[in-house]
C-alpha atoms as a PDB file:
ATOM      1  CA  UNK A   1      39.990 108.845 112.385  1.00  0.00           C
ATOM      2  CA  UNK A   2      42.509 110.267 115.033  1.00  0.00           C
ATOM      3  CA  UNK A   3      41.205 107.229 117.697  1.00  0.00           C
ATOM      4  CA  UNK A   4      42.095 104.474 114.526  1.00  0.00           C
ATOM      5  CA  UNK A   5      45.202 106.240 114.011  1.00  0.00           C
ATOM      6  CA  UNK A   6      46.174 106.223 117.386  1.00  0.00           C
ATOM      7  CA  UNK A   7      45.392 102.348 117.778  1.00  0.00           C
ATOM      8  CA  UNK A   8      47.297 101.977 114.878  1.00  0.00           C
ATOM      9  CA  UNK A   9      50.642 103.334 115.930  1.00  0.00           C
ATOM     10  CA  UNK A  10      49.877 101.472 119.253  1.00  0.00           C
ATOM     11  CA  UNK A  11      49.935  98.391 117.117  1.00  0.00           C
ATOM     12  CA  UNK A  12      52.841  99.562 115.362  1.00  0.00           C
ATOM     13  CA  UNK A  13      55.162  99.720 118.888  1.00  0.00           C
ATOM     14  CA  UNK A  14      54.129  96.804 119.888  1.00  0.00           C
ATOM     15  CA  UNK A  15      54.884  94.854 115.855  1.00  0.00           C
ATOM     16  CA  UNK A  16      58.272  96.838 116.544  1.00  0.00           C
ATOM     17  CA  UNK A  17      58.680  95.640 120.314  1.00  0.00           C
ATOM     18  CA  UNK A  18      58.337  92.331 118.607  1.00  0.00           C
ATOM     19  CA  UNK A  19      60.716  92.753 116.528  1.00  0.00           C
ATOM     20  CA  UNK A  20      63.336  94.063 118.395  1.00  0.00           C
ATOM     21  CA  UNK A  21      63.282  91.768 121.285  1.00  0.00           C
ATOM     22  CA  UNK A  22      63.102  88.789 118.312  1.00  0.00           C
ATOM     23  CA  UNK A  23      65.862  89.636 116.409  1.00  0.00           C
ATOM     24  CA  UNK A  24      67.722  90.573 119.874  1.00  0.00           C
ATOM     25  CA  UNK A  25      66.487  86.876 121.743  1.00  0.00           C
ATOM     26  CA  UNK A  26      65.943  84.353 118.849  1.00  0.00           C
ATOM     27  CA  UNK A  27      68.740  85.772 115.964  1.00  0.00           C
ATOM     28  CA  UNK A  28      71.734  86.892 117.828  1.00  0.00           C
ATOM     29  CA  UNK A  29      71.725  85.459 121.477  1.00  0.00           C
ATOM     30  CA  UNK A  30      70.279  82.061 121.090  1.00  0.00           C
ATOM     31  CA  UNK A  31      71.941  81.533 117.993  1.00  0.00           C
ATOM     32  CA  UNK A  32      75.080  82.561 120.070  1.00  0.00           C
ATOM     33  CA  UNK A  33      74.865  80.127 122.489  1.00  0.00           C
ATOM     34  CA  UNK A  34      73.110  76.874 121.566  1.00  0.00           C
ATOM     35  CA  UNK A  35      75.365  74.910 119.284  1.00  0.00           C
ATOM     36  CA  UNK A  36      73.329  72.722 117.160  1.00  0.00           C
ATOM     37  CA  UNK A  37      75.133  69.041 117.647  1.00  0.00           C
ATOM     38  CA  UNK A  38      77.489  70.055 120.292  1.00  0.00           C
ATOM     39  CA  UNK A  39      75.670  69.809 123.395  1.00  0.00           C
ATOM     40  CA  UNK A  40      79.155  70.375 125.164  1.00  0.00           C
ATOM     41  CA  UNK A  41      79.984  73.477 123.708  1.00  0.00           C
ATOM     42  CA  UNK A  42      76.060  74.219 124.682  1.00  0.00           C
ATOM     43  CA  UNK A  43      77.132  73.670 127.952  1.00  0.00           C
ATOM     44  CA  UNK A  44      80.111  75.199 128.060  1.00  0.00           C
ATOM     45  CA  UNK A  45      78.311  78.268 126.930  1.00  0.00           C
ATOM     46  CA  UNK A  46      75.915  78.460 129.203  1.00  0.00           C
ATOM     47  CA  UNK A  47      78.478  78.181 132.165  1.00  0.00           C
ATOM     48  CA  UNK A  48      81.048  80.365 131.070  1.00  0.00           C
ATOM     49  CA  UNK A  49      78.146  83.551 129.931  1.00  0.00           C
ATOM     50  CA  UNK A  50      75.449  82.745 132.245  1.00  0.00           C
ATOM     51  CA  UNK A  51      74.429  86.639 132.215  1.00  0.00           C
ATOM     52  CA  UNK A  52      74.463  86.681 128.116  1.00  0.00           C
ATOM     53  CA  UNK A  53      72.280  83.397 128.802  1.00  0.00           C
ATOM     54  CA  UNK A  54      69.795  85.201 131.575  1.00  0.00           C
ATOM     55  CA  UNK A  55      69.423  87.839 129.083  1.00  0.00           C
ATOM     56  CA  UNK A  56      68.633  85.945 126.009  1.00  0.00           C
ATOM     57  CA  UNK A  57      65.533  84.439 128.324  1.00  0.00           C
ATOM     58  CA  UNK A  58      64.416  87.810 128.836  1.00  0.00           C
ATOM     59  CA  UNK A  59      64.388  89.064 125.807  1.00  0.00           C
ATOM     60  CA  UNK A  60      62.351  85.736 124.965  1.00  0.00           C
ATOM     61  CA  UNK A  61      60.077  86.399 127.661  1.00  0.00           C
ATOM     62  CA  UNK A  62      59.704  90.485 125.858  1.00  0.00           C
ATOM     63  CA  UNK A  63      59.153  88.199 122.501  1.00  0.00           C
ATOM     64  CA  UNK A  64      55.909  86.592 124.831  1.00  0.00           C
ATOM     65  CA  UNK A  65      54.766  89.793 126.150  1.00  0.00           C
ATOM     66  CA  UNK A  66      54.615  92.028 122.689  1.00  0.00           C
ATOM     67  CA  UNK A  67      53.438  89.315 120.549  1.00  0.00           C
ATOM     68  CA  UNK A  68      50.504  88.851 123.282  1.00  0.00           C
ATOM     69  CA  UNK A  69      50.214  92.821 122.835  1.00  0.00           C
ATOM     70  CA  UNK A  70      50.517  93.017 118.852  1.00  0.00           C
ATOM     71  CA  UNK A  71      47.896  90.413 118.473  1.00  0.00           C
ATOM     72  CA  UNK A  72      45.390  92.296 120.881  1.00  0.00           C
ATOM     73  CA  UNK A  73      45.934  95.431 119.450  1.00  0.00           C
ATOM     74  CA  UNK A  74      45.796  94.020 115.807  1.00  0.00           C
ATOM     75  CA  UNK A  75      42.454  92.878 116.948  1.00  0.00           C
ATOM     76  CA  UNK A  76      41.172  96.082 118.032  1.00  0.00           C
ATOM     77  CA  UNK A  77      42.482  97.814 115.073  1.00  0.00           C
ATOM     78  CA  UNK A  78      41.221  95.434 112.076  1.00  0.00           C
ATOM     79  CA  UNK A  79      37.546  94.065 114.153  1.00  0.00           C
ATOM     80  CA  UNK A  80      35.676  97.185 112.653  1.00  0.00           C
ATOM     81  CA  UNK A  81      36.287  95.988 109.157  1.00  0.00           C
ATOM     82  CA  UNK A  82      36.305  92.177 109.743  1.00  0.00           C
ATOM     83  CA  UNK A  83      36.159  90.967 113.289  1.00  0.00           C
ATOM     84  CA  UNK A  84      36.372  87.059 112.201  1.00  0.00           C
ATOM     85  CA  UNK A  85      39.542  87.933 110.543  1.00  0.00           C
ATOM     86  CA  UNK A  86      40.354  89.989 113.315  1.00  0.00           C
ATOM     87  CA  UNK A  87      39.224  86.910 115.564  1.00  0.00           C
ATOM     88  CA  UNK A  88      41.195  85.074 113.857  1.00  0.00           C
ATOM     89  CA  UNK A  89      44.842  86.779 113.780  1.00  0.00           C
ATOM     90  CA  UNK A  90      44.144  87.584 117.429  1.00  0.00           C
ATOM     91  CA  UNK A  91      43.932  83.308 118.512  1.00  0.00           C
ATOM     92  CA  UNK A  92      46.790  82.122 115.672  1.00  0.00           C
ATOM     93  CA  UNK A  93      49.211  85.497 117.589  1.00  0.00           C
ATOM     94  CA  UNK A  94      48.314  83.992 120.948  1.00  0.00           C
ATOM     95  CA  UNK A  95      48.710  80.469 120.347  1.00  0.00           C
ATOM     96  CA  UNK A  96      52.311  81.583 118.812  1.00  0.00           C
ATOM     97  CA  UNK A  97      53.160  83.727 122.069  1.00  0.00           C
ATOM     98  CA  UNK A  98      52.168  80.478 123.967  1.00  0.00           C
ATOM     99  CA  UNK A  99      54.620  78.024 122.207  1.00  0.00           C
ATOM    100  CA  UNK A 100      57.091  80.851 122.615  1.00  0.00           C
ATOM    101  CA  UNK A 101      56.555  80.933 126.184  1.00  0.00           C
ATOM    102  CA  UNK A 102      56.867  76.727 126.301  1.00  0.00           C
ATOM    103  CA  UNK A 103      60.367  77.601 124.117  1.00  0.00           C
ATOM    104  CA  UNK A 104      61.625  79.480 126.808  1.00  0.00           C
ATOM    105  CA  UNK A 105      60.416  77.378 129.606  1.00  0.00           C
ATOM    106  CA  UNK A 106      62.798  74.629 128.728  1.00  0.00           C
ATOM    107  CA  UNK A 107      65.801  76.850 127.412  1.00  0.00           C
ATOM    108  CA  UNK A 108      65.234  78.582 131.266  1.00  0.00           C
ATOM    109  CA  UNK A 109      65.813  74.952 132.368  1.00  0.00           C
ATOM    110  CA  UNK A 110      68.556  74.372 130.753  1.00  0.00           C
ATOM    111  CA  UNK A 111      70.475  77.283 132.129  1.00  0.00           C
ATOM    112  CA  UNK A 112      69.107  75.562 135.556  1.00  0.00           C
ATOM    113  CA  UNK A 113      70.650  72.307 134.725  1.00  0.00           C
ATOM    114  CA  UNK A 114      74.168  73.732 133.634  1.00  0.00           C
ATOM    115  CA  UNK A 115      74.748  76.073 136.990  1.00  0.00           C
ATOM    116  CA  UNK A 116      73.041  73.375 138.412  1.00  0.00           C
ATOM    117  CA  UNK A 117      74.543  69.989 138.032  1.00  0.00           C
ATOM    118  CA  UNK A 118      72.713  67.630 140.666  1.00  0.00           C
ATOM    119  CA  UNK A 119      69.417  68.607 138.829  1.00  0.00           C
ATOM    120  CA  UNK A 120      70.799  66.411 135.531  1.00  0.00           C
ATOM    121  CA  UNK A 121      69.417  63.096 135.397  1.00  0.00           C
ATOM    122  CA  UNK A 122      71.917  60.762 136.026  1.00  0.00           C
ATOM    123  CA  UNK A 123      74.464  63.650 136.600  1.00  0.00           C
ATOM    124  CA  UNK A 124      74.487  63.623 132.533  1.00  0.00           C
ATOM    125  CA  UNK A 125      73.971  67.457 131.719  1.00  0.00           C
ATOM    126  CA  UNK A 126      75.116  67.723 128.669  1.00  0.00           C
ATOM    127  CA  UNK A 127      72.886  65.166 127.706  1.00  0.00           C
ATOM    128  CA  UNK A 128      69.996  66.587 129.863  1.00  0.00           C
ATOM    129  CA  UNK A 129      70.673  69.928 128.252  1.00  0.00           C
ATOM    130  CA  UNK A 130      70.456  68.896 124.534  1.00  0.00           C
ATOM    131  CA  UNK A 131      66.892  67.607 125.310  1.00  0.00           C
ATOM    132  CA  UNK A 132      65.740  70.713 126.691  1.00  0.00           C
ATOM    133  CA  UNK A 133      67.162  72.314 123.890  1.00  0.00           C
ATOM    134  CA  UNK A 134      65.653  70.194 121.463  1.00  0.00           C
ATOM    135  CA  UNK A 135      62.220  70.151 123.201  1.00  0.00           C
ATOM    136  CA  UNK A 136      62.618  74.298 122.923  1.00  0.00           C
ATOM    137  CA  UNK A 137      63.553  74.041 119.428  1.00  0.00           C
ATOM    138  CA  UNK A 138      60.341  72.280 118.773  1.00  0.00           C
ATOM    139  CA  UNK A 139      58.331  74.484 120.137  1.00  0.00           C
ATOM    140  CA  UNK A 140      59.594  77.307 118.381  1.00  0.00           C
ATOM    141  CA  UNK A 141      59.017  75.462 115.523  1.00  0.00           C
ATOM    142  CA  UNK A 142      55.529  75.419 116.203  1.00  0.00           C
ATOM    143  CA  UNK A 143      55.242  78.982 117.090  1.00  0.00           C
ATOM    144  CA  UNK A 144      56.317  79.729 113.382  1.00  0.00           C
ATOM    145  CA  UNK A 145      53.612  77.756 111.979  1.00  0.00           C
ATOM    146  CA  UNK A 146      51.363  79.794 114.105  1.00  0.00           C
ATOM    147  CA  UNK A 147      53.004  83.102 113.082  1.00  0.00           C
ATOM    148  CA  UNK A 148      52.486  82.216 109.360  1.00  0.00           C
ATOM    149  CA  UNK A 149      49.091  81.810 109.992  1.00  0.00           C
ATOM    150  CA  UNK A 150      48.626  84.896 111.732  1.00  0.00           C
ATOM    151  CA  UNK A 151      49.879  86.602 108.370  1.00  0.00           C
ATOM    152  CA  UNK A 152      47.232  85.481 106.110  1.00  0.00           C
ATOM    153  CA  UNK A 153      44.809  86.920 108.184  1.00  0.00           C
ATOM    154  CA  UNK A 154      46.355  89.983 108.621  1.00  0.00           C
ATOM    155  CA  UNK A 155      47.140  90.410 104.585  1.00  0.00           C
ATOM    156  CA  UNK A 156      43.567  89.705 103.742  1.00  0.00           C
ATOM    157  CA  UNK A 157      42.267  92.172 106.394  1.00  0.00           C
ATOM    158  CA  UNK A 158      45.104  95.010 104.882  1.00  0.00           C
ATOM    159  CA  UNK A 159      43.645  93.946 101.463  1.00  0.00           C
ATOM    160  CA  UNK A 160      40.279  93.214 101.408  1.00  0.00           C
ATOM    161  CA  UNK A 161      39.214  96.374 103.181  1.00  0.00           C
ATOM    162  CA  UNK A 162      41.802  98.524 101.802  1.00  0.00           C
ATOM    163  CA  UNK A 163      43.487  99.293 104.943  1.00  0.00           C
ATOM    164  CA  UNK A 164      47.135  99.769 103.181  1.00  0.00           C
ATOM    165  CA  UNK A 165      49.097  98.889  99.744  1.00  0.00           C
ATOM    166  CA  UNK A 166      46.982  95.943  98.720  1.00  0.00           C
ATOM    167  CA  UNK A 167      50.764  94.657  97.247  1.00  0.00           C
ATOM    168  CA  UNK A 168      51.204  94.721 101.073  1.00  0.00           C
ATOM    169  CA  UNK A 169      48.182  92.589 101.932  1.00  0.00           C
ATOM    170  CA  UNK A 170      49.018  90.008  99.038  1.00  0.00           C
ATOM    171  CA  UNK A 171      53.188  89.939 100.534  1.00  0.00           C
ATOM    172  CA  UNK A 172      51.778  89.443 103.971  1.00  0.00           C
ATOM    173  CA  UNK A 173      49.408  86.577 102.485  1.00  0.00           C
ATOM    174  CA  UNK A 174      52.384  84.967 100.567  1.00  0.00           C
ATOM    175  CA  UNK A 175      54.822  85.437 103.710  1.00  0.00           C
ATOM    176  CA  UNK A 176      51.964  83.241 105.888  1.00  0.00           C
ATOM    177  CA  UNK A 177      51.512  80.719 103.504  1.00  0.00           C
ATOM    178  CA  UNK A 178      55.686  80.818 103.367  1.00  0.00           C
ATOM    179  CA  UNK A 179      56.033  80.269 106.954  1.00  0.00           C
ATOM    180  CA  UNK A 180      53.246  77.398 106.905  1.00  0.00           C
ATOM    181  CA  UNK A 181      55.784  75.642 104.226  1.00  0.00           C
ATOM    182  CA  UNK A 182      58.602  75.987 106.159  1.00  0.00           C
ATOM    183  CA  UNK A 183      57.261  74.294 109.260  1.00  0.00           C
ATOM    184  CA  UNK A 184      55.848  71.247 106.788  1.00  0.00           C
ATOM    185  CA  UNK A 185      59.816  71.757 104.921  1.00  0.00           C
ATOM    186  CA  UNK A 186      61.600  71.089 108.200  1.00  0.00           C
ATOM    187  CA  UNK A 187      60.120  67.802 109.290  1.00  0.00           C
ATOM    188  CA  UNK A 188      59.621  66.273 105.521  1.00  0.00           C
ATOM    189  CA  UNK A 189      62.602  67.243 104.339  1.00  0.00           C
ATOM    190  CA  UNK A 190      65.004  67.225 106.813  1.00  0.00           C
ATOM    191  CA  UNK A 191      68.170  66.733 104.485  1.00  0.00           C
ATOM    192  CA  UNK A 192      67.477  70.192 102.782  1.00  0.00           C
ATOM    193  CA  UNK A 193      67.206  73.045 105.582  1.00  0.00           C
ATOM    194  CA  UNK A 194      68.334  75.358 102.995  1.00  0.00           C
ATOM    195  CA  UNK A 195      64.582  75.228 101.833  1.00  0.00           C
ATOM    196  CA  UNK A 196      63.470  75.711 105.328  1.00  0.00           C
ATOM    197  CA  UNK A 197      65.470  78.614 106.102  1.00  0.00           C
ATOM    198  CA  UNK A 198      64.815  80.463 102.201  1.00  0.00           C
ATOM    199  CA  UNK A 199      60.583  80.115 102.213  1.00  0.00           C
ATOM    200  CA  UNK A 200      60.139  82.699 105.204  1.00  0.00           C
ATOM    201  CA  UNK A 201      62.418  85.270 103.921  1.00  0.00           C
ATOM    202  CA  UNK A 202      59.378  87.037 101.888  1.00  0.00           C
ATOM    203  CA  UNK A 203      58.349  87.714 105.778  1.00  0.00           C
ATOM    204  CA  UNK A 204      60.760  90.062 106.111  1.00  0.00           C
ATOM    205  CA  UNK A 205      59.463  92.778 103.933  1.00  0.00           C
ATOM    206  CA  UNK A 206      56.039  92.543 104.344  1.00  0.00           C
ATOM    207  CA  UNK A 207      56.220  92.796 108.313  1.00  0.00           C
ATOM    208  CA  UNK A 208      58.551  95.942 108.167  1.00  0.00           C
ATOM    209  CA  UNK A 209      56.337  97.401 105.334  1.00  0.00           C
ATOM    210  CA  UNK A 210      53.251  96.957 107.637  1.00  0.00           C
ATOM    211  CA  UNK A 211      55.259  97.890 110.815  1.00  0.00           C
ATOM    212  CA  UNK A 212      55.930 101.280 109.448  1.00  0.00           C
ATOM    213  CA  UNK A 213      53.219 102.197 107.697  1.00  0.00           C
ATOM    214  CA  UNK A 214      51.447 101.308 110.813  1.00  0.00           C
ATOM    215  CA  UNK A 215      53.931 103.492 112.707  1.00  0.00           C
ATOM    216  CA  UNK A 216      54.010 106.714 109.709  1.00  0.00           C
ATOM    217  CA  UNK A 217      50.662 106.483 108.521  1.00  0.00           C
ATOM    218  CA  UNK A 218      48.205 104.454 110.266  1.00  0.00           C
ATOM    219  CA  UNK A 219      45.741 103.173 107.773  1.00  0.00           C
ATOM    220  CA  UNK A 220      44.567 105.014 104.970  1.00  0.00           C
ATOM    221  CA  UNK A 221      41.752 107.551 105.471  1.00  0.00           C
ATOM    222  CA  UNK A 222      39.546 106.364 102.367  1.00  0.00           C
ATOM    223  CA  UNK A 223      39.171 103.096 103.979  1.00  0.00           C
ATOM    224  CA  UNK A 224      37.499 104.659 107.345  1.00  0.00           C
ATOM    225  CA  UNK A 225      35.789 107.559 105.327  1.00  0.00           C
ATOM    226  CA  UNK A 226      34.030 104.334 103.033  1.00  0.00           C
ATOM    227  CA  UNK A 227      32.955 102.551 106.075  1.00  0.00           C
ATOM    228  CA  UNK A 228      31.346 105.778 107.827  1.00  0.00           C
ATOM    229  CA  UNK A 229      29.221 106.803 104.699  1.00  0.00           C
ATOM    230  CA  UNK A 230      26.031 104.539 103.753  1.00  0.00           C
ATOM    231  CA  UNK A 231      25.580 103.771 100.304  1.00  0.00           C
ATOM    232  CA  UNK A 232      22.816 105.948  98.973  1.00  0.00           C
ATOM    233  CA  UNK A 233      20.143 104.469  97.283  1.00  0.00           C
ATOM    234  CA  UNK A 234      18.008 107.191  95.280  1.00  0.00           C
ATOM    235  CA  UNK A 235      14.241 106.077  94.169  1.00  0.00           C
ATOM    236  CA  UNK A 236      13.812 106.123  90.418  1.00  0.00           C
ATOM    237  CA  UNK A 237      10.213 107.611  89.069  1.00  0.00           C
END
């Protein structure tokens, strides 16, 4: 009980890495300095707070690195009680730390081509900059399919085997399925982002309910004490 407990928390700090260096990288400094239709004032940005901009692509690269972790150690922690569930939240966290990375590759280049204006095709770097940042907007958009897949798995692990709150295996669920939506939301209905923007926001509660339970409690000890003992059968006369 004390090793799952311990694997646990590990999988807590790194859920909580994740969400630090997210809300840090994606929410405040990209947000900050990547105008959406104003690939000027992008420009501008990236000029005039180069170090903001070097920081915001390493917290993006911290974003790589714990996701990467929390899907590992999610693995270890949940493969005792269902390791293609496991399995499967391990590949859909990976695949979503690898479109992250591809994000940040071409918002890196970007920064390149605005300190760097001989590297702009045509010497147009404004224009050069808006299709990096476009190309790294799309792959983030992929990444968040990926990371509402990750969720279901995840939910049906922390319900089906008891792990947690089962209301926090059936948020976790809905959050996935939410974030699977949104992707689908953003490319058929591009004239209402609102809808986009609103179907993740169930996320929110589920991942800092599992992140601290993870952190406080670890998993509940019924559900290792019912996996160690057999089911006794007794022989009738």
């Amino acid at each position: 009980m004390n090793d799952i407990k311990r694997t646990a928390r590990i999988t807590g700090l790194a859920y909580l890495g994740l969400a630090i260096t997210g809300m840090v990288g994606f929410l405040l400094i990209r947000s900050a300095l990547y105008v959406d239709g104003d690939s000027a004032q992008t420009l501008a940005n990236l000029v005039e707070r180069e170090s903001f901009a070097r920081l915001g692509v390493a917290f993006d690269f911290g974003i790589v690195i714990t996701q990467a972790l929390a899907a590992l150690w999610f693995f270890k922690l949940f493969r005792r009680w269902n390791p293609f569930a496991a399995g499967a939240l391990a590949a859909f966290g990976m695949v979503n730390a690898i479109m992250i990375l591809v994000g940040v590759m071409f918002t890196s280049t970007a920064l390149h081509v605005a300190l760097n204006p001989a590297s702009a095709p045509g010497g147009d770097q404004a224009g050069t900059i808006q299709l990096l940042v476009d190309l790294s907007n799309g792959a983030w958009s992929v990444s968040a399919l990926f990371f509402g897949l990750w969720l279901i798995p995840m939910g049906y692990v922390v319900d089906s085997a008891r792990l947690m709150p089962r209301a926090l295996g059936a948020i976790l669920m809905v959050s996935g399925g939410g974030y699977i939506l949104s992707a689908f939301a953003k490319v058929l209905l591009p004239d209402a982002p609102l809808v986009a923007e609103l179907l993740p926001l169930p996320a929110t509660v589920g991942e800092f309910w599992i992140l601290g339970y993870l952190l406080i409690f670890g998993v509940r000890a019924s559900a290792v004490s019912g996996e160690r003992e057999p089911v006794r059968v007794e022989a009738t006369a």
